[in-house]
Structure formats: C-alpha cells, structure tokens
PDB file of N, CA and C in Angstrom:
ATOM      1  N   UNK A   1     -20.749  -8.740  -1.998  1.00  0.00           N
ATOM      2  CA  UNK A   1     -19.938  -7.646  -1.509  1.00  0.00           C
ATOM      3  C   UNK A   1     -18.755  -7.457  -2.455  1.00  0.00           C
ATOM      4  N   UNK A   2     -18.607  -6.129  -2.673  1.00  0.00           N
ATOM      5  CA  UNK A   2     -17.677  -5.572  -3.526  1.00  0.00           C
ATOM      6  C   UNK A   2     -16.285  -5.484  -3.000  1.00  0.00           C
ATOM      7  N   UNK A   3     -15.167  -6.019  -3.365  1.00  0.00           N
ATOM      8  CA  UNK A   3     -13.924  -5.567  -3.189  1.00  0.00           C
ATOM      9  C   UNK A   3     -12.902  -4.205  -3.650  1.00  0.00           C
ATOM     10  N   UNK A   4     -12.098  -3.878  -3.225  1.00  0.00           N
ATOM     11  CA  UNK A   4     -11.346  -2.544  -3.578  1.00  0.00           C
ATOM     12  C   UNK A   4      -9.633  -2.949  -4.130  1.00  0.00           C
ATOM     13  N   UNK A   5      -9.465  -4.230  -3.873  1.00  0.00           N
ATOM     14  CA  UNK A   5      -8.336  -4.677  -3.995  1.00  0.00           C
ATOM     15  C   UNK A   5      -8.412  -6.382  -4.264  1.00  0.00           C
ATOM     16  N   UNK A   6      -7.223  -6.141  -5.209  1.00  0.00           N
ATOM     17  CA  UNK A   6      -7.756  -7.714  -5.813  1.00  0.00           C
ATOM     18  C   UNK A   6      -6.136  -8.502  -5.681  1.00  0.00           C
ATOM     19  N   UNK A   7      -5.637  -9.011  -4.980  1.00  0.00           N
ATOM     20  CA  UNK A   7      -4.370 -10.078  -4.692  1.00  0.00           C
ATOM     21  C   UNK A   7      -3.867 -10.714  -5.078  1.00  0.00           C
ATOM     22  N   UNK A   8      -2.927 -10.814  -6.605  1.00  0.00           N
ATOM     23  CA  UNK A   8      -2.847 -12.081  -7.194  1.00  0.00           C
ATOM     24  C   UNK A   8      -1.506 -12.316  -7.424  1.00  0.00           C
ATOM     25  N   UNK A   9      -0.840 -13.926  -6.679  1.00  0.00           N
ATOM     26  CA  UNK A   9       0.394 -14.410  -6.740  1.00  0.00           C
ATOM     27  C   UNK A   9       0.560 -15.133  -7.713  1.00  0.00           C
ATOM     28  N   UNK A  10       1.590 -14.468  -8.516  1.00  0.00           N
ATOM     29  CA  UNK A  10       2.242 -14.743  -9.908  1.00  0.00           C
ATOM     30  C   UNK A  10       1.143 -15.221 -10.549  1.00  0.00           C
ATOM     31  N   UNK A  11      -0.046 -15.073 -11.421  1.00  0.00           N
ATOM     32  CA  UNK A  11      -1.256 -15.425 -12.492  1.00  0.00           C
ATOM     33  C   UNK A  11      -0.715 -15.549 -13.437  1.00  0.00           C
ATOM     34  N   UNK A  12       0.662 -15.559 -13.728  1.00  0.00           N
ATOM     35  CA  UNK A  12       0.371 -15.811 -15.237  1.00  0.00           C
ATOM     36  C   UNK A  12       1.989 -16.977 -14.861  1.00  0.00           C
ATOM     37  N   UNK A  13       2.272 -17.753 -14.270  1.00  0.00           N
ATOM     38  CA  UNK A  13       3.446 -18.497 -14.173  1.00  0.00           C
ATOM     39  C   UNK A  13       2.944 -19.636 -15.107  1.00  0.00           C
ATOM     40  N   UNK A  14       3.659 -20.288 -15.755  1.00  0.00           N
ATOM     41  CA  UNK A  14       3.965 -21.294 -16.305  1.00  0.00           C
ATOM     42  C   UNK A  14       2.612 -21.372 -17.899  1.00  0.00           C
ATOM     43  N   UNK A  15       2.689 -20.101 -18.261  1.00  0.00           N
ATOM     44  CA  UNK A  15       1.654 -19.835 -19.213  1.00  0.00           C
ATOM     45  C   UNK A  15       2.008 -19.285 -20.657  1.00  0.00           C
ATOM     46  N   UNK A  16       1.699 -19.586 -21.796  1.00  0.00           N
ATOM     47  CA  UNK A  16       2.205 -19.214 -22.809  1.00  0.00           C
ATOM     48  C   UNK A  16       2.237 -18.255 -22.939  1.00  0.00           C
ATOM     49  N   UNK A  17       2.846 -17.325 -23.891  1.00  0.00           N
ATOM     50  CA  UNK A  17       2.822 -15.829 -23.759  1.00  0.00           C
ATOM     51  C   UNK A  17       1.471 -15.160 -24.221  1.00  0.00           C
ATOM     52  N   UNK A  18       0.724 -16.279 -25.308  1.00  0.00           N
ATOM     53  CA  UNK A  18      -0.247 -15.855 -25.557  1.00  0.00           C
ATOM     54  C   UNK A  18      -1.413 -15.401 -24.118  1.00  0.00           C
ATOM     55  N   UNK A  19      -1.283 -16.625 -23.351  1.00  0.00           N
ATOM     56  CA  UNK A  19      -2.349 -16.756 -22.245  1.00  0.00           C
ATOM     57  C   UNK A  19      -1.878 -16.014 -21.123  1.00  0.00           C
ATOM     58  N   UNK A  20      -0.434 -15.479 -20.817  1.00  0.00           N
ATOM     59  CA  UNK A  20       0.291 -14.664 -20.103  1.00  0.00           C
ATOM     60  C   UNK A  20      -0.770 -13.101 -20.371  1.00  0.00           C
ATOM     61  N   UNK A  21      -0.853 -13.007 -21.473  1.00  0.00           N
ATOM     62  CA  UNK A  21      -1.006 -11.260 -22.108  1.00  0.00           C
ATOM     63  C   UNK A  21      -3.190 -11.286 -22.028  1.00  0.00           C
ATOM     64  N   UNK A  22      -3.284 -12.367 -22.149  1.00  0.00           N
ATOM     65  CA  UNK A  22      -4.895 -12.546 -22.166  1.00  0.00           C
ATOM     66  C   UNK A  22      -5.289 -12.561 -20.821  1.00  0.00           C
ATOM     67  N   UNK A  23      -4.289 -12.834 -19.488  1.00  0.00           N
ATOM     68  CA  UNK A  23      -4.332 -12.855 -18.559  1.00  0.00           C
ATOM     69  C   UNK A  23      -4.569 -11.640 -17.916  1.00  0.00           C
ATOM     70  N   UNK A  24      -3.037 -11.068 -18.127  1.00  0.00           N
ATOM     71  CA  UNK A  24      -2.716  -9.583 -17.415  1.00  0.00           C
ATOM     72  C   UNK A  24      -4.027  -8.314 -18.580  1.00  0.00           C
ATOM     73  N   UNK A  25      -4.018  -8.783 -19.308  1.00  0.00           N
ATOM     74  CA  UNK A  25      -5.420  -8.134 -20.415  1.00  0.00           C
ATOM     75  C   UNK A  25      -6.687  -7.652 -19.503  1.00  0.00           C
ATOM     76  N   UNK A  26      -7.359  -9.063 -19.326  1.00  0.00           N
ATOM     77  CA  UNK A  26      -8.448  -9.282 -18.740  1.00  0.00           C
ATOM     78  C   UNK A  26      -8.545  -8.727 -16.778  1.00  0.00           C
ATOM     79  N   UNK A  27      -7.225  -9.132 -16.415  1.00  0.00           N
ATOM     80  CA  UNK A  27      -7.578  -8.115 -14.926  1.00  0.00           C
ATOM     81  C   UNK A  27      -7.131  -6.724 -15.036  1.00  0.00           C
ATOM     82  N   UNK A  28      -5.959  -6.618 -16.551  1.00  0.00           N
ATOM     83  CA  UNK A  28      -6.497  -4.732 -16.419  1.00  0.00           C
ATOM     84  C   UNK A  28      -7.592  -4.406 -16.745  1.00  0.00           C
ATOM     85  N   UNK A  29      -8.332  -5.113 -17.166  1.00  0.00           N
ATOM     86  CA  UNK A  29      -9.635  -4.522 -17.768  1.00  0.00           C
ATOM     87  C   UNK A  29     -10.617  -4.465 -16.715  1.00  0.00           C
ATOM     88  N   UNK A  30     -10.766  -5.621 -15.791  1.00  0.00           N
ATOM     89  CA  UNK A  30     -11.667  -5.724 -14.527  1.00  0.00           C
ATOM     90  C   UNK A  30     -11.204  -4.986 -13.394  1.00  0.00           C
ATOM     91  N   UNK A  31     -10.007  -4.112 -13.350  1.00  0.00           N
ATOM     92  CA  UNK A  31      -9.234  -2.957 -12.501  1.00  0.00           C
ATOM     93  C   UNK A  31      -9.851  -1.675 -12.795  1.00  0.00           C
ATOM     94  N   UNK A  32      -9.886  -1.629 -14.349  1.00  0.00           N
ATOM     95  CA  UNK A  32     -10.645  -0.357 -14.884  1.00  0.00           C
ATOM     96  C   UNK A  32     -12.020  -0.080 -14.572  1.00  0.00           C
ATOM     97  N   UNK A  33     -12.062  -1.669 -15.022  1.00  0.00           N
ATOM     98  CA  UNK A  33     -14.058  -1.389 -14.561  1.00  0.00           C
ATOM     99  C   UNK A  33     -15.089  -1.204 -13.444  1.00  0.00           C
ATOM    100  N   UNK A  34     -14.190  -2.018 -12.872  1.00  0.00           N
ATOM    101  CA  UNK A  34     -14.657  -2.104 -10.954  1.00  0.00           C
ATOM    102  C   UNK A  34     -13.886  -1.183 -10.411  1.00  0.00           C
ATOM    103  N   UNK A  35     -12.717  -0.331 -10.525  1.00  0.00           N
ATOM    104  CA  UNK A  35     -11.974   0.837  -9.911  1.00  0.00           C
ATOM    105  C   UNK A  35     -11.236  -0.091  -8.727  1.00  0.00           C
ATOM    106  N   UNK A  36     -10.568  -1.577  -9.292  1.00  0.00           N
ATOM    107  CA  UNK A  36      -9.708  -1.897  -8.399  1.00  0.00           C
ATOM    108  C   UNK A  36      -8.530  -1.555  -8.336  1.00  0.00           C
ATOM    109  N   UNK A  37      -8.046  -1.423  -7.214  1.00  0.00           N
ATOM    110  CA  UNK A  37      -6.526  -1.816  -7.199  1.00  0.00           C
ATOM    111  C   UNK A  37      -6.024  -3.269  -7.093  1.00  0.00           C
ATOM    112  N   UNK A  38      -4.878  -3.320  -7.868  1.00  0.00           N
ATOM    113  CA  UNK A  38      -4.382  -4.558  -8.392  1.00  0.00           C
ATOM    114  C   UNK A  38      -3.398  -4.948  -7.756  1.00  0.00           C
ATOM    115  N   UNK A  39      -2.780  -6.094  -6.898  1.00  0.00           N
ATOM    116  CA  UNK A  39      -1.506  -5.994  -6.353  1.00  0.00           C
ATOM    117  C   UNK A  39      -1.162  -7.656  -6.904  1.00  0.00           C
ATOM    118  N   UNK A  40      -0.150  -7.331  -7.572  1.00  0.00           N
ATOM    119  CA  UNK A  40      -0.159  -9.120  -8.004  1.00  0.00           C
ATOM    120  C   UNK A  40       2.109  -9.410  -7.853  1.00  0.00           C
ATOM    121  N   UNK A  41       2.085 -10.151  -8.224  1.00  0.00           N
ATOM    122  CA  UNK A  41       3.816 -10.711  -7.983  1.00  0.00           C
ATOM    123  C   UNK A  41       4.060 -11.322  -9.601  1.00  0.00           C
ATOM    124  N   UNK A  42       5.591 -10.989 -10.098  1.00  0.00           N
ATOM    125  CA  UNK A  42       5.301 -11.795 -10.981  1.00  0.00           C
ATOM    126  C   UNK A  42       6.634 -11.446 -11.305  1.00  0.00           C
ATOM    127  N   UNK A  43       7.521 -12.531 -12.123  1.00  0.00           N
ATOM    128  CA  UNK A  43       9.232 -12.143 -12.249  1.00  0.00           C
ATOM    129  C   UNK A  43       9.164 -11.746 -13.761  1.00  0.00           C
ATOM    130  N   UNK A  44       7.988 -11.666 -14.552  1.00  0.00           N
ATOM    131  CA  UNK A  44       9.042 -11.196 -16.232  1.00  0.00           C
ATOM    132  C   UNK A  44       8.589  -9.867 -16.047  1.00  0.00           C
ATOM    133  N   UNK A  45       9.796  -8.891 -16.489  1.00  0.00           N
ATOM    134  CA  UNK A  45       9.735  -7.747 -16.093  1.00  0.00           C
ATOM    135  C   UNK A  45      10.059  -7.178 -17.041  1.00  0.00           C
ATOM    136  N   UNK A  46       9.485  -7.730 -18.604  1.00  0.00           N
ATOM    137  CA  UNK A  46       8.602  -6.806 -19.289  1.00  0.00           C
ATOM    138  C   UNK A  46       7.289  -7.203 -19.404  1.00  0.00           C
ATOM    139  N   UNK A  47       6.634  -7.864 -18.505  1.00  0.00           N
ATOM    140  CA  UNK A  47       5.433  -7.813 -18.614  1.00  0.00           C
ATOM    141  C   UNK A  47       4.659  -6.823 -17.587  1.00  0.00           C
ATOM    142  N   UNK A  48       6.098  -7.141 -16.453  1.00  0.00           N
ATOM    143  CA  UNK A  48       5.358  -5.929 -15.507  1.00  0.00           C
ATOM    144  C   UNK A  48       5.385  -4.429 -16.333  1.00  0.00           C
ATOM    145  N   UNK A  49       6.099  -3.928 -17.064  1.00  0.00           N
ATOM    146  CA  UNK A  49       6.409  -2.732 -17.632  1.00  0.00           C
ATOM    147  C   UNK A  49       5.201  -2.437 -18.732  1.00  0.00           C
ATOM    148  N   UNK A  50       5.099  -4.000 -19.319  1.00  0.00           N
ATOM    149  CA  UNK A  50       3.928  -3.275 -19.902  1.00  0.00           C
ATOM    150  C   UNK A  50       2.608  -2.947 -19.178  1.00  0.00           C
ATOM    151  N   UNK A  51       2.288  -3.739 -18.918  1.00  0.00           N
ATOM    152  CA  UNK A  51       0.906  -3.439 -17.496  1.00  0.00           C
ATOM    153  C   UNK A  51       1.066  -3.025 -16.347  1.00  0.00           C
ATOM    154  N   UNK A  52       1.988  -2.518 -15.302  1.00  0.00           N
ATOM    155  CA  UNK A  52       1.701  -2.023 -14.105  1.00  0.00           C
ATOM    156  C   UNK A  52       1.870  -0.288 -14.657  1.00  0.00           C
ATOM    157  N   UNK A  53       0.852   0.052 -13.865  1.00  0.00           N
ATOM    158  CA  UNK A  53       1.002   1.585 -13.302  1.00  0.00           C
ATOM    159  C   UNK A  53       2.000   1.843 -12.710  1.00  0.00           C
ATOM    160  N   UNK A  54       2.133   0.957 -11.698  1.00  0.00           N
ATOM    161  CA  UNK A  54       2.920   0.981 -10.532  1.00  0.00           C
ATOM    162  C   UNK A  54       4.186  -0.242 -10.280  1.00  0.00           C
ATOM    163  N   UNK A  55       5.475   0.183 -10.111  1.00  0.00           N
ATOM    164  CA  UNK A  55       6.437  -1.352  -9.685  1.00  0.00           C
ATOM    165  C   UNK A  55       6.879  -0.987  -8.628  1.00  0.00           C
ATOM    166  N   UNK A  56       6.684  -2.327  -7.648  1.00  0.00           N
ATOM    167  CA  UNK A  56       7.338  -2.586  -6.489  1.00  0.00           C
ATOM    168  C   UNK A  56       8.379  -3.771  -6.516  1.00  0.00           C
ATOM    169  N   UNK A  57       9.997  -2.944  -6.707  1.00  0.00           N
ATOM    170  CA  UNK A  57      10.889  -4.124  -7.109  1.00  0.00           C
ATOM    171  C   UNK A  57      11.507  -4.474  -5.418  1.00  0.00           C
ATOM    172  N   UNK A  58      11.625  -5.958  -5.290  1.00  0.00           N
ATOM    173  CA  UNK A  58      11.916  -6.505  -4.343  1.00  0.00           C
ATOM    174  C   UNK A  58      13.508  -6.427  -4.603  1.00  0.00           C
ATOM    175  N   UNK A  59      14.526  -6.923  -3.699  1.00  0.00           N
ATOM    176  CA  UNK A  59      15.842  -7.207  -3.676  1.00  0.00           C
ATOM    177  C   UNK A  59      16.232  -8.039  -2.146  1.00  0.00           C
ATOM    178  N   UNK A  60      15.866  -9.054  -1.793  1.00  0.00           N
ATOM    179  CA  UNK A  60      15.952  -9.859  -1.226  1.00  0.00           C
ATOM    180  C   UNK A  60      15.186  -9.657   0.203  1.00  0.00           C
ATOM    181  N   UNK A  61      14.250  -9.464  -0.086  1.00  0.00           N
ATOM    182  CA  UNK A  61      13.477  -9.505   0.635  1.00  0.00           C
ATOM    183  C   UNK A  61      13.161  -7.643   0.991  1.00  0.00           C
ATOM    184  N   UNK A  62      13.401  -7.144   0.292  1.00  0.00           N
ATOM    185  CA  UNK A  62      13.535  -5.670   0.865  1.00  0.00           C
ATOM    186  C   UNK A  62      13.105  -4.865  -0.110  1.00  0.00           C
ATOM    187  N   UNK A  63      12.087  -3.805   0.037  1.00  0.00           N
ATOM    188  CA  UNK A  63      11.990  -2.833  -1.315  1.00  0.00           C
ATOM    189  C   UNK A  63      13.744  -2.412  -1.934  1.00  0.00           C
ATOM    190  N   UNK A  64      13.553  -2.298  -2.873  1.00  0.00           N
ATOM    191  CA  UNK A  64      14.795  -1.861  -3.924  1.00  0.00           C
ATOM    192  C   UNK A  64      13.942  -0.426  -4.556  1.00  0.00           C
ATOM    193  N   UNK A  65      13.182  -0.377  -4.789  1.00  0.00           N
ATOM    194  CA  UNK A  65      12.317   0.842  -5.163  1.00  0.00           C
ATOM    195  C   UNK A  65      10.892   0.742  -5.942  1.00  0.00           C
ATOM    196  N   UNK A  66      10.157   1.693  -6.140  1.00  0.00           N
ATOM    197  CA  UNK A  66       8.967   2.169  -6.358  1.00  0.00           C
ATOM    198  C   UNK A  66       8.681   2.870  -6.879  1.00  0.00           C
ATOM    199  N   UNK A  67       8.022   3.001  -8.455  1.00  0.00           N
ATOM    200  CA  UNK A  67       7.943   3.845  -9.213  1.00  0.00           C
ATOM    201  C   UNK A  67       7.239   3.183 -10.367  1.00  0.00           C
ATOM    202  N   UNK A  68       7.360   4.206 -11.509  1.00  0.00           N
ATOM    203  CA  UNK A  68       6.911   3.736 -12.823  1.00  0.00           C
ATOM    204  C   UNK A  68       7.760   2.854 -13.450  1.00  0.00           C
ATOM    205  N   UNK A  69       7.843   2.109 -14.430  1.00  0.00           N
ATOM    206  CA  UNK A  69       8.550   1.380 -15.011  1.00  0.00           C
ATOM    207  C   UNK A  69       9.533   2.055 -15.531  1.00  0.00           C
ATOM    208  N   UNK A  70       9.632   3.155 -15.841  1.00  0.00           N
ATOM    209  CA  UNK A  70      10.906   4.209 -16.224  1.00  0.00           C
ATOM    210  C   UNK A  70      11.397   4.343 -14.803  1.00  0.00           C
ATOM    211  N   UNK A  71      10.966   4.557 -13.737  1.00  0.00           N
ATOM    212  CA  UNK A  71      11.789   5.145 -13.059  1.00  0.00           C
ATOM    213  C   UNK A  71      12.302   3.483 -12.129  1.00  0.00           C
ATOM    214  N   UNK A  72      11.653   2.271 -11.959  1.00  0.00           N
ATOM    215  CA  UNK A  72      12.270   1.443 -11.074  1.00  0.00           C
ATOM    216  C   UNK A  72      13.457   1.033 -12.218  1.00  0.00           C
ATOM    217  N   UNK A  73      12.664   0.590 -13.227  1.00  0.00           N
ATOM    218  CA  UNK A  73      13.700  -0.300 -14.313  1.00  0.00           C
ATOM    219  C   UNK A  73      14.542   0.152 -15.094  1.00  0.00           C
ATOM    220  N   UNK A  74      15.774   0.411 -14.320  1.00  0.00           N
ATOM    221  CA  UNK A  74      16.975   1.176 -14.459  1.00  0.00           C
ATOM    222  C   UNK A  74      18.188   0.121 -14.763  1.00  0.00           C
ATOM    223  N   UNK A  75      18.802   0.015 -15.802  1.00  0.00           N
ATOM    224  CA  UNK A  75      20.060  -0.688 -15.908  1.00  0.00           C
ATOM    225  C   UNK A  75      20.691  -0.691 -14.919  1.00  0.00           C
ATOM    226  N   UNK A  76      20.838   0.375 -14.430  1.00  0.00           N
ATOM    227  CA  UNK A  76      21.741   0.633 -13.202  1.00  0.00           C
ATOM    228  C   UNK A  76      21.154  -0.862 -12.141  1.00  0.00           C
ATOM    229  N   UNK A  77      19.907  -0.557 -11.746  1.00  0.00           N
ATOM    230  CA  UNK A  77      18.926  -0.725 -10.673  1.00  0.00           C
ATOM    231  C   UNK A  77      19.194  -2.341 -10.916  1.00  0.00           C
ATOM    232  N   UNK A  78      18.889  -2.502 -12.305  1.00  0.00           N
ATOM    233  CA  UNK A  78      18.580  -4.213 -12.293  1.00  0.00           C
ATOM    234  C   UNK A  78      19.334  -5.038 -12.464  1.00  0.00           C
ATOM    235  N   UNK A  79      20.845  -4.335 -13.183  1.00  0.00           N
ATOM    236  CA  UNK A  79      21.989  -5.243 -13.071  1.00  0.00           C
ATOM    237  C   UNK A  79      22.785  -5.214 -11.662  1.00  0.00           C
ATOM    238  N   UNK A  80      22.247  -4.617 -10.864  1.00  0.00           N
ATOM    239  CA  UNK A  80      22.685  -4.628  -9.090  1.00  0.00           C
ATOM    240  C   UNK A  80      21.737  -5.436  -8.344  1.00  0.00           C
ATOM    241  N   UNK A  81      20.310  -5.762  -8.851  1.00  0.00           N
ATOM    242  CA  UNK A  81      19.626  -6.680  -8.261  1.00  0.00           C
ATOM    243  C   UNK A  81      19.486  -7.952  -8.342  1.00  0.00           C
ATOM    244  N   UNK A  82      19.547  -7.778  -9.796  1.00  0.00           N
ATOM    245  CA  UNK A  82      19.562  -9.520 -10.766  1.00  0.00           C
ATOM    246  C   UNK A  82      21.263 -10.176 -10.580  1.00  0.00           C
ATOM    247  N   UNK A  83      22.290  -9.345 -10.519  1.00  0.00           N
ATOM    248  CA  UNK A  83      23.580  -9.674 -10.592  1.00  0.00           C
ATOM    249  C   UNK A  83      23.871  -9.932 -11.664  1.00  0.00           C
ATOM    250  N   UNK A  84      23.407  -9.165 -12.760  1.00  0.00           N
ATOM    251  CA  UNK A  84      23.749  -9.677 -14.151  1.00  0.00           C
ATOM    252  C   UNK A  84      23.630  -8.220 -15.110  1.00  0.00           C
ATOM    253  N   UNK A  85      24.319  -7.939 -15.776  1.00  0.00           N
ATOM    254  CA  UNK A  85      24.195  -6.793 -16.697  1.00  0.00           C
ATOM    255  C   UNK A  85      22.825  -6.969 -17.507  1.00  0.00           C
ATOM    256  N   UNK A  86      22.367  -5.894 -17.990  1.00  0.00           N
ATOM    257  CA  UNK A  86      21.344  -5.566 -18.907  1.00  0.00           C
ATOM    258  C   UNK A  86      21.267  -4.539 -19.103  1.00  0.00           C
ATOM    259  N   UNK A  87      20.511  -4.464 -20.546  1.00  0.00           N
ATOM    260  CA  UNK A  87      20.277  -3.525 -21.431  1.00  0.00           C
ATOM    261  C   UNK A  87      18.908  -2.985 -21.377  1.00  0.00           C
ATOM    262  N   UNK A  88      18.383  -1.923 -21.241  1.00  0.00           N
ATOM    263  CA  UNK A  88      17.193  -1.182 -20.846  1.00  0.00           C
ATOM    264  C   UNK A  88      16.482  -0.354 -22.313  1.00  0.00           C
ATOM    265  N   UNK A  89      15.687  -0.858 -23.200  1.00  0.00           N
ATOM    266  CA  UNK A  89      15.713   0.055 -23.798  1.00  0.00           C
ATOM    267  C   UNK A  89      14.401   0.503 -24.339  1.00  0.00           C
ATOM    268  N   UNK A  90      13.899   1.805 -24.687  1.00  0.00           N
ATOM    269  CA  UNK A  90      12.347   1.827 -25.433  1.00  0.00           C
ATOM    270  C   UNK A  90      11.414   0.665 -26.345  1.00  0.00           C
ATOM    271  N   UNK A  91      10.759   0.438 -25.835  1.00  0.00           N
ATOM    272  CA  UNK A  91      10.106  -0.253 -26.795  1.00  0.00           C
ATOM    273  C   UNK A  91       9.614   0.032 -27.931  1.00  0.00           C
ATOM    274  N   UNK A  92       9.954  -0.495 -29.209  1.00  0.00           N
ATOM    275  CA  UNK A  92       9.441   0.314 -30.302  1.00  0.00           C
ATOM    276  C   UNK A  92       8.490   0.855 -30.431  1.00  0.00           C
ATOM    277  N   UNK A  93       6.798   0.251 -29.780  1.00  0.00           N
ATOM    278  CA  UNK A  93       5.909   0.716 -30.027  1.00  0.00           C
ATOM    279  C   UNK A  93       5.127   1.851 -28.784  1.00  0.00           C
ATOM    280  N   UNK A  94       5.313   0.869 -27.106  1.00  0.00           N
ATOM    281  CA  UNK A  94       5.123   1.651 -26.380  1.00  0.00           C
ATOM    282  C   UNK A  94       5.518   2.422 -25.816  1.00  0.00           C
ATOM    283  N   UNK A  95       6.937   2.438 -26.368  1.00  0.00           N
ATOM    284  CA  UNK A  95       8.452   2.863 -25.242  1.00  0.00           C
ATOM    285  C   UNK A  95       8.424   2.787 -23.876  1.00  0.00           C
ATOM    286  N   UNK A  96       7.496   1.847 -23.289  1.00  0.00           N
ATOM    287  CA  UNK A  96       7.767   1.508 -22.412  1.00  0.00           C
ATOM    288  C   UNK A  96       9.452   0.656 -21.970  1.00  0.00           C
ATOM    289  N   UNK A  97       9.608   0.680 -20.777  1.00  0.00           N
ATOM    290  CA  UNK A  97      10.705   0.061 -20.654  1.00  0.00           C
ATOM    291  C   UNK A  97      11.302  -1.698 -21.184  1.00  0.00           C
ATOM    292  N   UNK A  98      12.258  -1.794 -22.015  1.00  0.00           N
ATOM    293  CA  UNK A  98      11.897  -3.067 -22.248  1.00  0.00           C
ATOM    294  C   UNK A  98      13.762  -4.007 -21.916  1.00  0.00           C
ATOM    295  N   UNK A  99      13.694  -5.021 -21.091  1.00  0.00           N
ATOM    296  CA  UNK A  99      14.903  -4.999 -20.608  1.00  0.00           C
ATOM    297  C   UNK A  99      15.186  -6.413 -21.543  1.00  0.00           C
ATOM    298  N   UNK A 100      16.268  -6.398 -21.458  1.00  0.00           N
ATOM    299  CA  UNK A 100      17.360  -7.400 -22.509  1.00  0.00           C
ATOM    300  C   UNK A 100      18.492  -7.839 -21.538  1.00  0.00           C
ATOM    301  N   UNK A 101      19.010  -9.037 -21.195  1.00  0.00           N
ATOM    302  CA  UNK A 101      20.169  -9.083 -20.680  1.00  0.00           C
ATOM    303  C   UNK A 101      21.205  -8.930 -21.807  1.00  0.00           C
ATOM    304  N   UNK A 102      22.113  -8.542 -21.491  1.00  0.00           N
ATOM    305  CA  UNK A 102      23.630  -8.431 -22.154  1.00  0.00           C
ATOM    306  C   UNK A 102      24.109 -10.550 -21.702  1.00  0.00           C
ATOM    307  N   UNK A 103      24.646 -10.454 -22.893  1.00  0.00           N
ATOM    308  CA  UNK A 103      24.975 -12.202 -23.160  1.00  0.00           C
ATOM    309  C   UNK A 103      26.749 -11.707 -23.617  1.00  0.00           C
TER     310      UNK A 103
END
C-alpha cells in the first residue's frame, strides 16, 4: 500500500553536510516520484530554504508563519524568534534565502 505523505523527524541531525544534502536529495527525489507530500522537522534553516517548497516556522510552540522561504525567512521574522540578529541574504547561486547571524 501506497502512501501520500511521508513524516520525517529531523533526518538529517547529527550528519555531515555531505550526508545532510544526499539525504534531503534523495527524499526530494522520492516526493517527486511517488507525488508525496513531505512533512519533516529540522533546525538548519538554510537547508530548509534550500529544499522546502513550503516553511512552517515554529516560535515556541506556536506557528510564527507559513510560506516560501522568501516570505517566512525574514530578518525581521528570525531575529524576533531566534533572539538574535541576522542577516538574510540571496544566495549566490539559487537566491534562495540564505541566513547568516550577525556576530
């Protein structure tokens, strides 16, 4: 029996970046192919930016918002969630969103 939705808590924790990206790789690819939807958890948030369609940012227990990675991952948004300033900026290649803390 075929599934429509596939559940995965944090898959890529404690994984090199290589095996992080071969990770999130391989279930976008089995999302595409089988026409799943993907719902997974995961705190580096440029990895969510590069691979989700979709972000659902938490803030203590509570949606904070929902959108594309342009529209959740907002300097504004994440230095009010994280409690820490950051820098938001295009990525050179995908321009996807790519966040930096300010040090």
């Amino acid at each position: 029996q075929q599934t429509s939705v596939l559940c995965l808590d944090e898959p890529t924790t404690g994984l090199d970046l290589k095996y992080q990206v071969e990770i999130l790789t391989l279930i976008r690819s089995l999302a595409h192919e089988r026409n799943l939807t993907v719902i997974l958890t995961i705190h580096d948030l440029n990895l969510a930016s590069s691979f989700a369609d979709q972000i659902v940012l938490l803030n203590k227990g509570e949606i904070a918002a929902i959108g594309t990675g342009a529209e959740v991952l907002t300097e504004a948004r994440l230095s009010e969630v994280y409690q820490t300033p950051v820098k938001v900026l295009p990525h050179p290649e995908y321009q996807t969103p790519l966040i930096v803390p300010v040090l």
